[in-house]
C-alpha atoms as a PDB file:
ATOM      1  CA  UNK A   1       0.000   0.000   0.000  1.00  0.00           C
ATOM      2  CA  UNK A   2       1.100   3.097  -0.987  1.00  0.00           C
ATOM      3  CA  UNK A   3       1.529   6.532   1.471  1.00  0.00           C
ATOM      4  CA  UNK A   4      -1.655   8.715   0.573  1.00  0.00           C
ATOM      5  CA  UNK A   5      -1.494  12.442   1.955  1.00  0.00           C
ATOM      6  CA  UNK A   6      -4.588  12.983   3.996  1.00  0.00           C
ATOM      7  CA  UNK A   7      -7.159  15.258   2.452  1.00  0.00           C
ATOM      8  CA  UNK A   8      -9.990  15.822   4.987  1.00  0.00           C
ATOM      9  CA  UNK A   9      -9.470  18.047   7.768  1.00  0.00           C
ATOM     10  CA  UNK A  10      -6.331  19.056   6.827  1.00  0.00           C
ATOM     11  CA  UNK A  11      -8.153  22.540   5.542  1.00  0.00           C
ATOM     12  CA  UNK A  12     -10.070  22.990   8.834  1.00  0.00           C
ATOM     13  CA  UNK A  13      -6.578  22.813  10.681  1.00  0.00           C
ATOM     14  CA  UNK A  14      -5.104  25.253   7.890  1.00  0.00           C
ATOM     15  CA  UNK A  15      -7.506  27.795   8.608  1.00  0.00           C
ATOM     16  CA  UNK A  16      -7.287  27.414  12.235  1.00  0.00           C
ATOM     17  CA  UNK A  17      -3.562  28.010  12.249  1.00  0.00           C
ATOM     18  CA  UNK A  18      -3.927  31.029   9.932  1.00  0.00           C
ATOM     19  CA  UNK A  19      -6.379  32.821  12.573  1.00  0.00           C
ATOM     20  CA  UNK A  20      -3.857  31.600  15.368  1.00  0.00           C
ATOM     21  CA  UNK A  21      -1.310  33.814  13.303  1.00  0.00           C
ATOM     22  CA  UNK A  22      -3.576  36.635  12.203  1.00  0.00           C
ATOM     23  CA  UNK A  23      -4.399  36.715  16.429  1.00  0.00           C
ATOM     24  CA  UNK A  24      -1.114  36.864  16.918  1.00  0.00           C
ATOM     25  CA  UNK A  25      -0.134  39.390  14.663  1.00  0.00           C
ATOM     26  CA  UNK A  26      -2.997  41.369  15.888  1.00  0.00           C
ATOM     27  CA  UNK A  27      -2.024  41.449  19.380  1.00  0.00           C
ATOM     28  CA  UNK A  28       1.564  42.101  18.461  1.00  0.00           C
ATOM     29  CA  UNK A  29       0.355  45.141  16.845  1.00  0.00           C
ATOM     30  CA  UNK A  30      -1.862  46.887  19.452  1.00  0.00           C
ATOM     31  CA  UNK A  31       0.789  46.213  22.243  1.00  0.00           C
ATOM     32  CA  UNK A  32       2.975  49.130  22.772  1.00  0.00           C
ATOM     33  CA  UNK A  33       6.608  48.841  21.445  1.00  0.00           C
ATOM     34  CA  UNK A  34       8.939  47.164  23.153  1.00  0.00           C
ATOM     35  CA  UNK A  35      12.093  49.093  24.476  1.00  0.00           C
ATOM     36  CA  UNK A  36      15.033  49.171  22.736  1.00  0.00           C
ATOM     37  CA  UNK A  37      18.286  49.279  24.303  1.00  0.00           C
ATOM     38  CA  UNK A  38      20.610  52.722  24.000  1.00  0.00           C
ATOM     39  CA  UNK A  39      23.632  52.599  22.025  1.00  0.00           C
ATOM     40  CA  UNK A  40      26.237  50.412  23.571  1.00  0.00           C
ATOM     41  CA  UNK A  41      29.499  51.682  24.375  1.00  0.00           C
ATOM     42  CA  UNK A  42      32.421  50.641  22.224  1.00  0.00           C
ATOM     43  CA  UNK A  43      34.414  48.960  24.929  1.00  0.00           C
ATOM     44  CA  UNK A  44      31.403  46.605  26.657  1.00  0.00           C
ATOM     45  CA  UNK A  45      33.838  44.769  29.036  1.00  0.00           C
ATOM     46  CA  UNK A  46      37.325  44.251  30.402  1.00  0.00           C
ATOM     47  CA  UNK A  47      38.611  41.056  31.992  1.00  0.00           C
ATOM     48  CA  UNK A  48      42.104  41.292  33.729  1.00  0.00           C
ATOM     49  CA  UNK A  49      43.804  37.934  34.676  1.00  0.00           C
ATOM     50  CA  UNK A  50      46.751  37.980  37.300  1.00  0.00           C
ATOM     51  CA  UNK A  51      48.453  34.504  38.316  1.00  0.00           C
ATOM     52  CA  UNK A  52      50.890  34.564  40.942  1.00  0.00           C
ATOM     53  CA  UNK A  53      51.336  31.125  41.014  1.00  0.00           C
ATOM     54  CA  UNK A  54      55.029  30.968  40.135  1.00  0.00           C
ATOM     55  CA  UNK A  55      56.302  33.280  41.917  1.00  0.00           C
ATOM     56  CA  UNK A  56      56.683  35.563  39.019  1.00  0.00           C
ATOM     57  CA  UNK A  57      53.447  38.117  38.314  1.00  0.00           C
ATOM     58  CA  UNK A  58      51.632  37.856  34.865  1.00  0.00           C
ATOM     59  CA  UNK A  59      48.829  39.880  33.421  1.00  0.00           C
ATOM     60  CA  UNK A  60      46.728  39.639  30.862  1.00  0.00           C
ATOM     61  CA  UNK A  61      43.766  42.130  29.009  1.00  0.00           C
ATOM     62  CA  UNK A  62      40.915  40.893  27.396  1.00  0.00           C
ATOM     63  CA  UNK A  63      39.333  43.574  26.002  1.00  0.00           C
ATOM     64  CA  UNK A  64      35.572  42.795  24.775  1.00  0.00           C
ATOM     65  CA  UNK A  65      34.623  45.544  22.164  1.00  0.00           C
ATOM     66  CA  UNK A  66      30.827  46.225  20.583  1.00  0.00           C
ATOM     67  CA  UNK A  67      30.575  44.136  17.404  1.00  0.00           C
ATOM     68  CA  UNK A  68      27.279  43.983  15.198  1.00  0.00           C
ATOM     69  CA  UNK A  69      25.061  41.677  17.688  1.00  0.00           C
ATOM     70  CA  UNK A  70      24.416  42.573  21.048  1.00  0.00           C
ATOM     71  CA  UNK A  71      25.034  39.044  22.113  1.00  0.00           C
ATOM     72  CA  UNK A  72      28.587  38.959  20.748  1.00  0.00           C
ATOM     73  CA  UNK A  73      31.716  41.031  21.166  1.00  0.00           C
ATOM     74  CA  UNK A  74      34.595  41.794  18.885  1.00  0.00           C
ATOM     75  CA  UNK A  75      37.620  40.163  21.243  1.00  0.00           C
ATOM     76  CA  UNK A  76      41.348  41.727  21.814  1.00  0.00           C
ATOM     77  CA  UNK A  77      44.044  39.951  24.118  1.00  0.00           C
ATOM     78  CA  UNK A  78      46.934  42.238  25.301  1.00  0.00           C
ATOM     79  CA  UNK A  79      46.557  44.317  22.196  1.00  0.00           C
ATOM     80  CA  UNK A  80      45.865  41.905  19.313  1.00  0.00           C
ATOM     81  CA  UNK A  81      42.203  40.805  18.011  1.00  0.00           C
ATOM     82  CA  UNK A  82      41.966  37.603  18.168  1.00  0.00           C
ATOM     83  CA  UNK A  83      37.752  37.408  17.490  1.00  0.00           C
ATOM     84  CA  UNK A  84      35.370  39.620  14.936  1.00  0.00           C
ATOM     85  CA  UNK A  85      32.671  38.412  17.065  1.00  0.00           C
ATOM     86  CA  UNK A  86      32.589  35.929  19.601  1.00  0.00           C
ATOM     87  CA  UNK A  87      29.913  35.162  22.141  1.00  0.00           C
ATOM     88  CA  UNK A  88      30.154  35.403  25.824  1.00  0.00           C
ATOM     89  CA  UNK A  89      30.555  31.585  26.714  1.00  0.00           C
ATOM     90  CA  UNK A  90      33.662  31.281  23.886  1.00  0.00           C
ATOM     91  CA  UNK A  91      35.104  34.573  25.623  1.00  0.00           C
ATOM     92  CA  UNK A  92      34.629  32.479  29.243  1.00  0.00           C
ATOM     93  CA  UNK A  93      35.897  29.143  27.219  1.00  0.00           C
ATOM     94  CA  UNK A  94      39.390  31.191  26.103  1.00  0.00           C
ATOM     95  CA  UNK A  95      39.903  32.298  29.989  1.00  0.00           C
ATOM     96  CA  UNK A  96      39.495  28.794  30.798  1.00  0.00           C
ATOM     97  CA  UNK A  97      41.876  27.307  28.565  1.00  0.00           C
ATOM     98  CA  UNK A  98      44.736  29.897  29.264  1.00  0.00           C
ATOM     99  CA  UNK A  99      44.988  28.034  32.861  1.00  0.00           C
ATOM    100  CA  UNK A 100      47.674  25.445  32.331  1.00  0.00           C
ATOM    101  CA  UNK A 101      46.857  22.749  34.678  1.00  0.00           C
ATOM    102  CA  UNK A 102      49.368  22.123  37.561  1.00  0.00           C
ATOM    103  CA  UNK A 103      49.316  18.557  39.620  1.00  0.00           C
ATOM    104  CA  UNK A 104      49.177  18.828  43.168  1.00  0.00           C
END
């Protein structure tokens, strides 16, 4: 037996759906407008790293600049971009990584 595409009440369902939307749509457009947020700054966040675990001191900058998305920033690391855009939990991944581990 071959598949046969259902016929009868897929029509009913159509035209429920398309009120569902037209609702929707409706509602969406008698509802105020939403807030948009304010321009961001160009520099959205700054993440200094010091480790003093061998005796010696060292720092490093991660610079998180506006990019195109809200959700993403354009990434620089002591002075060199390393990202166009990058989201916050690859930004938290690199900071991760850059701990070597150590055994105890």
């Amino acid at each position: 037996m071959a598949y046969r595409k259902r016929l009868h009440g897929s029509r009913r369902y159509n035209e429920s759906l398309a009120r569902a939307r037209e609702a929707k749509e409706r509602a969406r457009l008698e509802s105020p407008a939403p807030d948009y947020p304010l321009n961001l700054p160009e520099l959205r966040r700054r993440i200094i790293v010091e480790s003093y675990d061998f005796g010696e001191m060292t720092h490093h900058e991660i610079n998180l600049y506006r990019s195109g998305r809200v959700d993403c920033y354009r990434v620089v690391i002591d002075g060199e971009q390393v990202a166009r855009r990058m989201g916050w939990a690859r930004v938290l991944e690199l900071v991760r990584k850059a701990f070597v581990r150590v055994s105890a």
